[in-house]
PDB file of N, CA and C in Angstrom:
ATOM      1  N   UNK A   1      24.242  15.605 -19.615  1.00  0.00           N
ATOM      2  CA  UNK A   1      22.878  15.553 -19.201  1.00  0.00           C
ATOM      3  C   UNK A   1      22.589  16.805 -18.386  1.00  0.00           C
ATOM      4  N   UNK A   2      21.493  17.621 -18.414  1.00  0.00           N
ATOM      5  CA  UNK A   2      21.420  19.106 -18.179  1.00  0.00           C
ATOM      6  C   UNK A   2      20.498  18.571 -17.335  1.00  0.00           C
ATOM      7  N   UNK A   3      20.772  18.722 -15.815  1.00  0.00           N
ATOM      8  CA  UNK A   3      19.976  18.799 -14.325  1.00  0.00           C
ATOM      9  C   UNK A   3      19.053  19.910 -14.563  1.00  0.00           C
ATOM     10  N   UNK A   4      17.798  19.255 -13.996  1.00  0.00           N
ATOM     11  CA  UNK A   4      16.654  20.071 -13.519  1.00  0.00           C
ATOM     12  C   UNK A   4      16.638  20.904 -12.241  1.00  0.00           C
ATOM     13  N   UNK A   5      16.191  22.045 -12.488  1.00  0.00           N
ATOM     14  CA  UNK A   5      16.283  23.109 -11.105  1.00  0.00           C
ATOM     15  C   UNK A   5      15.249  22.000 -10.185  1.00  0.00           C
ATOM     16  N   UNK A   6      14.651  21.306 -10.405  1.00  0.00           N
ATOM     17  CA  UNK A   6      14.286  20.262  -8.899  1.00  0.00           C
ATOM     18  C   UNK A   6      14.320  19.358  -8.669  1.00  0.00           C
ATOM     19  N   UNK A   7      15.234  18.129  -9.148  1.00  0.00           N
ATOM     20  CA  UNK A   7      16.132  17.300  -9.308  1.00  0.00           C
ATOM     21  C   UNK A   7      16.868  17.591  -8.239  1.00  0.00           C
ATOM     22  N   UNK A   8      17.245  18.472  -7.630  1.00  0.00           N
ATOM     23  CA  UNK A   8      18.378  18.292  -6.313  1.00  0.00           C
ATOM     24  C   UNK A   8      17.315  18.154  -4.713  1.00  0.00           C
ATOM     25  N   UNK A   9      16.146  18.816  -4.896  1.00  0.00           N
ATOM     26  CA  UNK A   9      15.218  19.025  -3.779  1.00  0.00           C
ATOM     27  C   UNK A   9      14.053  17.515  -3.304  1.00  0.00           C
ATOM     28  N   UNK A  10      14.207  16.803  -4.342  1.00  0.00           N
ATOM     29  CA  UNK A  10      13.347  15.652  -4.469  1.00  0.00           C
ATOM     30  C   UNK A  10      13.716  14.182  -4.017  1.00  0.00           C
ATOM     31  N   UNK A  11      13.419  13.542  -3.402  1.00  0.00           N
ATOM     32  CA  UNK A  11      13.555  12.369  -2.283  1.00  0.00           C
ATOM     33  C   UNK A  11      13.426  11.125  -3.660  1.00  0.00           C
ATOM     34  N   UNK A  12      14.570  10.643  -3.840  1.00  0.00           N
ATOM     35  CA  UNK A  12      14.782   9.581  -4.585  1.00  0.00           C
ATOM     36  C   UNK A  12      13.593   8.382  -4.303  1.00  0.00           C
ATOM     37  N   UNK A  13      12.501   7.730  -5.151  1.00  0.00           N
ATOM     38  CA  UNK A  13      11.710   6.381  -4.746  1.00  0.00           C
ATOM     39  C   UNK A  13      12.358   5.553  -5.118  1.00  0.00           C
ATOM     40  N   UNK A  14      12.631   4.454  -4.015  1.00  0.00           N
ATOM     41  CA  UNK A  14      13.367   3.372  -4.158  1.00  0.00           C
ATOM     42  C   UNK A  14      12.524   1.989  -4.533  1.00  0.00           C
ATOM     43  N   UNK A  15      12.532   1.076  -5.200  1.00  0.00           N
ATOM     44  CA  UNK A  15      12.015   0.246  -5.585  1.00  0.00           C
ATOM     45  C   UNK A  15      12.092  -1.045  -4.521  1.00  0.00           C
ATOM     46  N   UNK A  16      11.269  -0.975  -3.515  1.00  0.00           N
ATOM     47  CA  UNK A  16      11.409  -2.309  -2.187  1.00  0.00           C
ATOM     48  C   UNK A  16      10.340  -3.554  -2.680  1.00  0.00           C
ATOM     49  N   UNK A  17      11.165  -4.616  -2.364  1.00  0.00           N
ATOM     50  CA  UNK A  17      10.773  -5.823  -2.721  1.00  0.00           C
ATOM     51  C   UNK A  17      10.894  -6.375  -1.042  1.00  0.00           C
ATOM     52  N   UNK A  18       9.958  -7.422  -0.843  1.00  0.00           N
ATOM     53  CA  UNK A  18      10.074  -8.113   0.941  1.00  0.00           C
ATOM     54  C   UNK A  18      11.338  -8.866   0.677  1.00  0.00           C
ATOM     55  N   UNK A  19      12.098  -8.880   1.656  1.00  0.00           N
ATOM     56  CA  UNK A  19      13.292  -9.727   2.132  1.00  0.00           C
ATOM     57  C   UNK A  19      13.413 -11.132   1.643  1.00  0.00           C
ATOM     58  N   UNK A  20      13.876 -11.506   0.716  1.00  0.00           N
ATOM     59  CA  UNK A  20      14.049 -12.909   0.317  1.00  0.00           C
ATOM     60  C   UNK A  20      14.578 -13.941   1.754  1.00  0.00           C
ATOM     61  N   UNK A  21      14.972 -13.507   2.767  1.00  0.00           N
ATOM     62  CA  UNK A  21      15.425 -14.126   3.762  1.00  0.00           C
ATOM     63  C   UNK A  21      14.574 -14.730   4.869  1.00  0.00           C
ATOM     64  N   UNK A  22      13.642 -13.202   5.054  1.00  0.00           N
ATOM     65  CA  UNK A  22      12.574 -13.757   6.052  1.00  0.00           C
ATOM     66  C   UNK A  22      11.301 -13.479   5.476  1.00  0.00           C
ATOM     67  N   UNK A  23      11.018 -13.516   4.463  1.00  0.00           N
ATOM     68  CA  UNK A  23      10.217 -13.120   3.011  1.00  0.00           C
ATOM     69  C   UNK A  23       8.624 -12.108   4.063  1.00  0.00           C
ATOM     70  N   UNK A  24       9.384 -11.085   3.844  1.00  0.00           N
ATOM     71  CA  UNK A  24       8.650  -9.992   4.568  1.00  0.00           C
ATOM     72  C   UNK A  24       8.504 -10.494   6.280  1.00  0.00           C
ATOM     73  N   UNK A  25       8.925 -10.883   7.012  1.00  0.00           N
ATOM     74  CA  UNK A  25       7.390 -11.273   8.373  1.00  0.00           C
ATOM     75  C   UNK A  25       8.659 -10.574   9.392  1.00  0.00           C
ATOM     76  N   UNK A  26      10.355 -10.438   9.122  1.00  0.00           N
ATOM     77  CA  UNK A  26      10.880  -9.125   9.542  1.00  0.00           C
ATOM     78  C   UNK A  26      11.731 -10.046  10.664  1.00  0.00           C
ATOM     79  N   UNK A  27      11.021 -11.109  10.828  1.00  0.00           N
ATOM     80  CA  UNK A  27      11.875 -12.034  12.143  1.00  0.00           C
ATOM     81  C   UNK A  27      12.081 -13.670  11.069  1.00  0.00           C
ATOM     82  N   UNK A  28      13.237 -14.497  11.569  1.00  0.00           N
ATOM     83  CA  UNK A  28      14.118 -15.661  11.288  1.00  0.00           C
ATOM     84  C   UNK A  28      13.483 -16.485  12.943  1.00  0.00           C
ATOM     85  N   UNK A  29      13.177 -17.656  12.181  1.00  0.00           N
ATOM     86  CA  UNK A  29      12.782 -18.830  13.277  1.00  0.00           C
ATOM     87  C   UNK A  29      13.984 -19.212  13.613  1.00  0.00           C
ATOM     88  N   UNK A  30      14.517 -19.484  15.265  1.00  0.00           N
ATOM     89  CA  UNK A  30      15.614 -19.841  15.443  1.00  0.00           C
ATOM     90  C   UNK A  30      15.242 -21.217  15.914  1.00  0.00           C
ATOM     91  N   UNK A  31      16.290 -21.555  16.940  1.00  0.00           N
ATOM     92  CA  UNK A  31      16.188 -23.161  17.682  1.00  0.00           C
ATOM     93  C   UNK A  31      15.016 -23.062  18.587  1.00  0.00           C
ATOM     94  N   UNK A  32      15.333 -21.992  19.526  1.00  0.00           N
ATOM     95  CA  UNK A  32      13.928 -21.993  20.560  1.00  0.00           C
ATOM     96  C   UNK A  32      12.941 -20.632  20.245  1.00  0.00           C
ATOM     97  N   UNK A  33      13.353 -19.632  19.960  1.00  0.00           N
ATOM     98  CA  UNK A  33      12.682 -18.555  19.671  1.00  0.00           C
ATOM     99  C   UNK A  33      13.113 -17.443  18.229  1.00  0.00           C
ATOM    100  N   UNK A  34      12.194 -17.051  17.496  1.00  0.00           N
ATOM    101  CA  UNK A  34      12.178 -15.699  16.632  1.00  0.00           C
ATOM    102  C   UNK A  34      13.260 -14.467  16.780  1.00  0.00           C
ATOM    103  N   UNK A  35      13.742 -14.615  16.060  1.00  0.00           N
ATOM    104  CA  UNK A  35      15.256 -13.668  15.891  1.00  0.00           C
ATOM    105  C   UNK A  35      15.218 -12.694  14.666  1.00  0.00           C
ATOM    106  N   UNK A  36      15.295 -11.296  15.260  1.00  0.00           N
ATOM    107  CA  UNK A  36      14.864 -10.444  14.053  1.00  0.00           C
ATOM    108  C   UNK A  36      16.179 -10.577  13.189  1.00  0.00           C
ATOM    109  N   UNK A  37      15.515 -10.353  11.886  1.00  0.00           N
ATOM    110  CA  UNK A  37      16.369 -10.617  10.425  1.00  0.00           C
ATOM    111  C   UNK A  37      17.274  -9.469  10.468  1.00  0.00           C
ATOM    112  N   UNK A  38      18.518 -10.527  10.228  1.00  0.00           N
ATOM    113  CA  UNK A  38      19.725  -9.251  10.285  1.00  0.00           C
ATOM    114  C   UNK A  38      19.948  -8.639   8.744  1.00  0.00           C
ATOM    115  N   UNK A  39      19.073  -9.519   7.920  1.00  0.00           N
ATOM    116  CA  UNK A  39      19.643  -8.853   6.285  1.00  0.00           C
ATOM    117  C   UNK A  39      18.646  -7.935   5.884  1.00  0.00           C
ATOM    118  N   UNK A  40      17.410  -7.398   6.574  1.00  0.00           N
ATOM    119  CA  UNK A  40      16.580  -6.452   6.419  1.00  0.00           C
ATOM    120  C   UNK A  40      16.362  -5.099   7.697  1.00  0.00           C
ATOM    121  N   UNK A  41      16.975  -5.834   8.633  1.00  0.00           N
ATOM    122  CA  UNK A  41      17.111  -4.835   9.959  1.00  0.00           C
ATOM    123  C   UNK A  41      15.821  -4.841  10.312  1.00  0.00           C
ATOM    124  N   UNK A  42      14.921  -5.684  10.526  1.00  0.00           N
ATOM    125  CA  UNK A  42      13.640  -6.279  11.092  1.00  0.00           C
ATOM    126  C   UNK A  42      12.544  -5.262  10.490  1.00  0.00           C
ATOM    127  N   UNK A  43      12.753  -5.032   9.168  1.00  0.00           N
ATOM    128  CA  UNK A  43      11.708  -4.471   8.689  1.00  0.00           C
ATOM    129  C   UNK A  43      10.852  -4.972   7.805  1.00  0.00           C
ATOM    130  N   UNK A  44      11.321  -6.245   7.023  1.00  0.00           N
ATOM    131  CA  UNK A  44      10.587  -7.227   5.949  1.00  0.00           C
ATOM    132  C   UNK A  44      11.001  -6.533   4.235  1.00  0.00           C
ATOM    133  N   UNK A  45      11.744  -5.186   4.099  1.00  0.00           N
ATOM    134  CA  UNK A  45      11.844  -4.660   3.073  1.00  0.00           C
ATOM    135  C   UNK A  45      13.258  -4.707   2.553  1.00  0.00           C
ATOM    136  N   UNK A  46      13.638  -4.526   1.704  1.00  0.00           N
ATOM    137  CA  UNK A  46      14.858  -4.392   1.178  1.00  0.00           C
ATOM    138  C   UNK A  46      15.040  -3.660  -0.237  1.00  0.00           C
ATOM    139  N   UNK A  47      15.803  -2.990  -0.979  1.00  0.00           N
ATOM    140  CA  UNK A  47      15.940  -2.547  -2.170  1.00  0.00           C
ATOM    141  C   UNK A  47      16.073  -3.618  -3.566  1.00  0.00           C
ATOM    142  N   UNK A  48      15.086  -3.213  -3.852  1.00  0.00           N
ATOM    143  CA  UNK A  48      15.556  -4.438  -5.017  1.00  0.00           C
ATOM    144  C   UNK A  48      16.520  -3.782  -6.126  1.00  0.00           C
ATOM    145  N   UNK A  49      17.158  -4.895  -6.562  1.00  0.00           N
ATOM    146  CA  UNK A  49      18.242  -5.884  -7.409  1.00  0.00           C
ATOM    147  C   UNK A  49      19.441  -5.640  -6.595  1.00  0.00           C
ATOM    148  N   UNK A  50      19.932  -4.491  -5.495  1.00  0.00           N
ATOM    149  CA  UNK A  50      20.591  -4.836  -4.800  1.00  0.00           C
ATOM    150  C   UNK A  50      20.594  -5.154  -3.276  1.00  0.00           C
ATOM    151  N   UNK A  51      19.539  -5.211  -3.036  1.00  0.00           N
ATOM    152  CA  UNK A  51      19.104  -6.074  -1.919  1.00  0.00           C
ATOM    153  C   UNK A  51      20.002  -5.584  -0.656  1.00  0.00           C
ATOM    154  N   UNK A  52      20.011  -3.993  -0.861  1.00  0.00           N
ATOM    155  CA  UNK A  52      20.933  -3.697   0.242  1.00  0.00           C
ATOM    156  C   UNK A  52      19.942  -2.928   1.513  1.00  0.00           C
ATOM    157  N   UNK A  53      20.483  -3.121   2.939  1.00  0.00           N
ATOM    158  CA  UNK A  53      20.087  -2.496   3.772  1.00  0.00           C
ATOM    159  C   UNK A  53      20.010  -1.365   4.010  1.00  0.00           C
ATOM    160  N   UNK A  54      18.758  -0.529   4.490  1.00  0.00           N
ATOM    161  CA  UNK A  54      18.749   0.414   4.413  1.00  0.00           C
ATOM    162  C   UNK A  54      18.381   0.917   5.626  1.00  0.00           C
ATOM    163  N   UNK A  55      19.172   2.593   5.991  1.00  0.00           N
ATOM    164  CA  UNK A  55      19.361   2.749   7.577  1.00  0.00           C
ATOM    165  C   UNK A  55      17.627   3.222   7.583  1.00  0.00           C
ATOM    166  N   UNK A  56      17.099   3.203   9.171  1.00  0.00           N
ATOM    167  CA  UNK A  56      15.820   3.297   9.454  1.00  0.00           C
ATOM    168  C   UNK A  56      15.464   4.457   9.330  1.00  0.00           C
ATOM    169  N   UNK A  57      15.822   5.442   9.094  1.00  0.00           N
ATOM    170  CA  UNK A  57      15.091   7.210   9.090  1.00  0.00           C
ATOM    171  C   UNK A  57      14.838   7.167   7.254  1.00  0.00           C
ATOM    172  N   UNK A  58      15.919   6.425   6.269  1.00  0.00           N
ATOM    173  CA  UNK A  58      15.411   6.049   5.075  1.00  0.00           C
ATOM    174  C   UNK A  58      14.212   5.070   4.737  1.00  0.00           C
ATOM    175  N   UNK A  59      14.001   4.344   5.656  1.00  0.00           N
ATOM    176  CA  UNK A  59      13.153   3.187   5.417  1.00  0.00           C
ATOM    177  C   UNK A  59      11.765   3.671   5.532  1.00  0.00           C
ATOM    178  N   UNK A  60      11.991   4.512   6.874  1.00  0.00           N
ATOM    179  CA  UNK A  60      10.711   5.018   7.038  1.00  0.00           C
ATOM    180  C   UNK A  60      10.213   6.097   6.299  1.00  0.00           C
ATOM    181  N   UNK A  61      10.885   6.474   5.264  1.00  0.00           N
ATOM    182  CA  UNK A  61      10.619   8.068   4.445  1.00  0.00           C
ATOM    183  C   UNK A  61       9.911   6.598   2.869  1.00  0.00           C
ATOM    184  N   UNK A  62      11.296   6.084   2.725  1.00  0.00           N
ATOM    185  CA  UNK A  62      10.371   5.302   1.511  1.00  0.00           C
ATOM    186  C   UNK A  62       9.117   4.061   1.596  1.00  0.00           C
ATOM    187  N   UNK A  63       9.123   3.478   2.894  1.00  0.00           N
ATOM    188  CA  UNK A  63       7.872   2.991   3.301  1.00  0.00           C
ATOM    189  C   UNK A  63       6.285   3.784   3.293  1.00  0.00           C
ATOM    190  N   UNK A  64       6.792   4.715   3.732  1.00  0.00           N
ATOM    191  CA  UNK A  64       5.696   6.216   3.490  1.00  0.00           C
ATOM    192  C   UNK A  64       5.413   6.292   1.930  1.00  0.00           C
ATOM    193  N   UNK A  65       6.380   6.249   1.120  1.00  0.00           N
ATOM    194  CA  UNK A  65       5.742   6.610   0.075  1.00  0.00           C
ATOM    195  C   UNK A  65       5.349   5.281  -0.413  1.00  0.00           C
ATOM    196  N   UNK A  66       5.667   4.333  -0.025  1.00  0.00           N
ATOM    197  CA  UNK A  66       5.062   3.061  -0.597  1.00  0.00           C
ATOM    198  C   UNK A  66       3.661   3.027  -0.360  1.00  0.00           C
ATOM    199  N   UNK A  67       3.257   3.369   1.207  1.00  0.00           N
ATOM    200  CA  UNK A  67       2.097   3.722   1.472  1.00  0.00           C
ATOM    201  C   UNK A  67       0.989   4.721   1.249  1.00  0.00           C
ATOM    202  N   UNK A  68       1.608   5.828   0.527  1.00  0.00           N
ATOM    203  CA  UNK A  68       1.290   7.028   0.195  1.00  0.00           C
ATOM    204  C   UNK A  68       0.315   6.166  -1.244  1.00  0.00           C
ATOM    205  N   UNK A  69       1.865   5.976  -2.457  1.00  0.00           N
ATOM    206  CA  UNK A  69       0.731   4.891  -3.495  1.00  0.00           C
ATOM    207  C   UNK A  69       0.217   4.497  -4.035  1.00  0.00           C
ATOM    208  N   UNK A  70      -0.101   3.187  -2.130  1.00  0.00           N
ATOM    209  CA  UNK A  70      -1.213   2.165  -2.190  1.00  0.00           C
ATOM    210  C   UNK A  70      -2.509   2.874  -1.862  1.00  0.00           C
ATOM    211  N   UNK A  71      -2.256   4.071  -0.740  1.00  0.00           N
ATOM    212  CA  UNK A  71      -3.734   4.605  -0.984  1.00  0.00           C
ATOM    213  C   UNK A  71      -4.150   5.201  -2.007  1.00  0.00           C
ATOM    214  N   UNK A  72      -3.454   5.733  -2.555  1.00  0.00           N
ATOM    215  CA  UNK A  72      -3.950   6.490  -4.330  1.00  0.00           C
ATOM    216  C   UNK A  72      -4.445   5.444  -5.084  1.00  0.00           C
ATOM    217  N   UNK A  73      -3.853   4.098  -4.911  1.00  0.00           N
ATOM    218  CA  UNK A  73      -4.248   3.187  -6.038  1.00  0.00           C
ATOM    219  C   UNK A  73      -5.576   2.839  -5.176  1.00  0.00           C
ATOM    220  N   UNK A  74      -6.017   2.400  -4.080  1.00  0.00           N
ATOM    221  CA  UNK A  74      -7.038   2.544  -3.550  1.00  0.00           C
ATOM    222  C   UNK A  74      -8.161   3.293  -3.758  1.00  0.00           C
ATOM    223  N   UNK A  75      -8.126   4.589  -3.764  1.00  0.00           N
ATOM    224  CA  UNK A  75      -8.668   5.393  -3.760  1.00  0.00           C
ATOM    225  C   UNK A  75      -9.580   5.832  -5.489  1.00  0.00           C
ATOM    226  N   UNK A  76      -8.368   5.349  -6.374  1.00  0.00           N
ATOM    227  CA  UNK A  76      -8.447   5.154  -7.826  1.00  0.00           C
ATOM    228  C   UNK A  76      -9.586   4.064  -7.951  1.00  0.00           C
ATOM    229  N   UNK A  77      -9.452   3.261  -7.431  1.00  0.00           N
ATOM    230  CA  UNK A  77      -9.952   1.828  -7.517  1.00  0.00           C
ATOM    231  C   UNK A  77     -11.262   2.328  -7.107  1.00  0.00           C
ATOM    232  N   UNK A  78     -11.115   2.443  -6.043  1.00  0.00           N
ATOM    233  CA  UNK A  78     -13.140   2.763  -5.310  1.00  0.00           C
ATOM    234  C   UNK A  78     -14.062   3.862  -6.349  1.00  0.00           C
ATOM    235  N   UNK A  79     -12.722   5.035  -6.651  1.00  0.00           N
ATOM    236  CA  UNK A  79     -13.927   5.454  -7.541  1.00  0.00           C
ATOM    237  C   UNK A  79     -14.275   5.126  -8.837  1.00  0.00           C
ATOM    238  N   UNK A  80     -13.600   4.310  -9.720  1.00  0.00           N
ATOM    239  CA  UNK A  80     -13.786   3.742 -10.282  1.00  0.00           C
ATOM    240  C   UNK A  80     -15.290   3.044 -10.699  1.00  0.00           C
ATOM    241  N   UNK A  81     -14.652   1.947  -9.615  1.00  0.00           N
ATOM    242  CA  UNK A  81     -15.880   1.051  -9.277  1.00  0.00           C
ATOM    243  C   UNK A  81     -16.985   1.196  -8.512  1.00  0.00           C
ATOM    244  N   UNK A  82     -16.748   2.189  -7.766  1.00  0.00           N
ATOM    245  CA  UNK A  82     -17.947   2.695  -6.840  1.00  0.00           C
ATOM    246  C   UNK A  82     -19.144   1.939  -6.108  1.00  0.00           C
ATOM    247  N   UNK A  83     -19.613   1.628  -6.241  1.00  0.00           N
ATOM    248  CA  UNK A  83     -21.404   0.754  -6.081  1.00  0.00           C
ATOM    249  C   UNK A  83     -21.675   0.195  -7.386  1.00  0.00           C
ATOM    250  N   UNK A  84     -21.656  -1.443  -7.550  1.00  0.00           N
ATOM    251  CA  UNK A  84     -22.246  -1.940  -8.594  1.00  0.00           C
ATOM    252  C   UNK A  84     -22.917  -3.165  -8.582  1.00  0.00           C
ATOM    253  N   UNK A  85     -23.743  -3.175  -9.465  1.00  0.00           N
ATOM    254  CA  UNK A  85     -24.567  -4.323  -9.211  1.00  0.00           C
ATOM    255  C   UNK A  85     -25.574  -4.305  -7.961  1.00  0.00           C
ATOM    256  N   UNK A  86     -26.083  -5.225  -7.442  1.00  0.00           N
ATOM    257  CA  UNK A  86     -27.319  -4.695  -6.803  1.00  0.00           C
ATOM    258  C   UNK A  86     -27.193  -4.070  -5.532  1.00  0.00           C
ATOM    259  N   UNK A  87     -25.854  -3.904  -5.337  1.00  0.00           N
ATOM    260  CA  UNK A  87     -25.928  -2.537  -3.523  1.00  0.00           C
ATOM    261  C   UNK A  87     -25.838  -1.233  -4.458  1.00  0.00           C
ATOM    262  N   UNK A  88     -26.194  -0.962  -5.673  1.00  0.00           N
ATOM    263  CA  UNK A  88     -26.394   0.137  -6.033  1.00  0.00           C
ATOM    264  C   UNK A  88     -27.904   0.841  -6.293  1.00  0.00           C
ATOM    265  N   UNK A  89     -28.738  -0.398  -6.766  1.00  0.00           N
ATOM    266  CA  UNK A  89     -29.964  -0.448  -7.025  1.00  0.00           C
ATOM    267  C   UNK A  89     -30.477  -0.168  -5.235  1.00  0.00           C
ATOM    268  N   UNK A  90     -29.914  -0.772  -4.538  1.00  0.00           N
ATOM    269  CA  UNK A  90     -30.520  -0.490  -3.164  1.00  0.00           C
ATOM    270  C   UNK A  90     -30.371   0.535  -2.396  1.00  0.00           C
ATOM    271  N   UNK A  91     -29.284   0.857  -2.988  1.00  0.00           N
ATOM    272  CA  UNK A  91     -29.082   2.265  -2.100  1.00  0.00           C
ATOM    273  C   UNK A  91     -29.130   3.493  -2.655  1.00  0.00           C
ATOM    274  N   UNK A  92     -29.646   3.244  -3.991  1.00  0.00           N
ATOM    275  CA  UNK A  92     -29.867   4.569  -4.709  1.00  0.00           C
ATOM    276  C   UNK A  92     -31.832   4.885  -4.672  1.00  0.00           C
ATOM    277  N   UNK A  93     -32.533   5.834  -4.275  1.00  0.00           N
ATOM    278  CA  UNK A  93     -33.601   6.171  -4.138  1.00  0.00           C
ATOM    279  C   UNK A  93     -34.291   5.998  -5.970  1.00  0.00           C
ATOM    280  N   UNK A  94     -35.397   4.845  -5.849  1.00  0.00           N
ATOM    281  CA  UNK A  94     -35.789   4.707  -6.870  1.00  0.00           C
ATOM    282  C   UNK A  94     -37.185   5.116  -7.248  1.00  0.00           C
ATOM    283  N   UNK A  95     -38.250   5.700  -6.158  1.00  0.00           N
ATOM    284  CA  UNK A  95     -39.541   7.289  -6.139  1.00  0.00           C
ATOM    285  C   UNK A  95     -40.487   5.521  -6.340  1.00  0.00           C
ATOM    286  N   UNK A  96     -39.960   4.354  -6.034  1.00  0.00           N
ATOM    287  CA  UNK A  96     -41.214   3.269  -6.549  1.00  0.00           C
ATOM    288  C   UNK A  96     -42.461   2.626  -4.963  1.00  0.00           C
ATOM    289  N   UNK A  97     -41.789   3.085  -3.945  1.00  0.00           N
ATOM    290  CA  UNK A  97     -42.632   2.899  -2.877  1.00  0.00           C
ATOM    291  C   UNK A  97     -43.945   3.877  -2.382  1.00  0.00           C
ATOM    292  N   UNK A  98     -44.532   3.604  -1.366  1.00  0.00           N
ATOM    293  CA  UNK A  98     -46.267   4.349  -0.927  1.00  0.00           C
ATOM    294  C   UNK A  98     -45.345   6.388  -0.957  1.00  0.00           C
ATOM    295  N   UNK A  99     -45.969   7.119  -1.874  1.00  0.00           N
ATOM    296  CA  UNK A  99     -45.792   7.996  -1.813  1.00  0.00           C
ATOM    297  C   UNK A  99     -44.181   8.374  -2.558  1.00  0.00           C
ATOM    298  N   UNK A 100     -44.112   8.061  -3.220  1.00  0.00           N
ATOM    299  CA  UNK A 100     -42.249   7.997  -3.767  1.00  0.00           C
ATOM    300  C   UNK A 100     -41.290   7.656  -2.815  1.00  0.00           C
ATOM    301  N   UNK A 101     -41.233   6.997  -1.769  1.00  0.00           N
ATOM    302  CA  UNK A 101     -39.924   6.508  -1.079  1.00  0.00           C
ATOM    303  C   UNK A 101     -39.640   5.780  -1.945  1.00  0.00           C
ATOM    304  N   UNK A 102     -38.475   5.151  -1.393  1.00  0.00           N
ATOM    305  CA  UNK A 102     -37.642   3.941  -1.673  1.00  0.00           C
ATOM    306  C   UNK A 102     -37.920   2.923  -1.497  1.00  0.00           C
ATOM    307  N   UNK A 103     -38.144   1.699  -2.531  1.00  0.00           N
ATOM    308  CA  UNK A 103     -38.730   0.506  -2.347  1.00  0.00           C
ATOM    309  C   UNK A 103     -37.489  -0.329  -2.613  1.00  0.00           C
ATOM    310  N   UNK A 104     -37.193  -1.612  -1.691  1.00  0.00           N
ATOM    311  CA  UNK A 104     -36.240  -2.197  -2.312  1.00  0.00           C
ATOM    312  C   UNK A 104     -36.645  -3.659  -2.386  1.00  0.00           C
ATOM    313  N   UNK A 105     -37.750  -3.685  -2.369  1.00  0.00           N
ATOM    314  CA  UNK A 105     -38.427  -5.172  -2.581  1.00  0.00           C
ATOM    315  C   UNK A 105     -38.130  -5.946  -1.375  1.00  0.00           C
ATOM    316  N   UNK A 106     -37.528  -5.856   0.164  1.00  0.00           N
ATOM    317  CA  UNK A 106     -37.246  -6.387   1.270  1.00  0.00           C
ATOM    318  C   UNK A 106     -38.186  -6.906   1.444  1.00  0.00           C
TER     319      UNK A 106
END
């Protein structure tokens, strides 16, 4: 298999699924009080299919990109859909009020 010249420079994305243990919330209910989860290291994430722990300067590089994304898919989404249906009719200038303003039938 013939490596890519940027294949060595590029931050592996890891595939995180929430903690089957404390199913994401990062803390275990004890007898009297909340005890952070020792099989996620109180973060709610874990690697999926091997469900292994991962040290915190990694967690926080692939949490970032988890978050990185969700705003792209966000961001995809809004423009997409943008204004529809009638907060579009209202907020788009339609020349039908005294002198061409905006009438929105209020």
């Amino acid at each position: 298999m013939k490596k890519g010249l940027q294949d060595g420079f590029k931050r592996p994305r890891l595939d995180l699924i929430q903690c089957p243990v404390c199913k994401g919330r990062a803390v275990v209910t004890g007898v009297f009080y909340e005890l952070v989860c020792a099989d996620c290291n109180g973060s709610g994430w874990v690697v999926d299919g091997s469900r292994l722990l991962l040290p915190l300067e990694e967690l926080v590089t692939q949490l970032s990109f988890k978050l990185q994304a969700a705003e792209r898919e966000i961001r995809a989404l809004k423009g997409v859909s943008g204004m529809a249906g009638p907060e579009r009719h209202y907020n788009e200038p339609n020349r039908r009020g005294a002198g061409g303003s905006n009438f929105t039938g209020d």
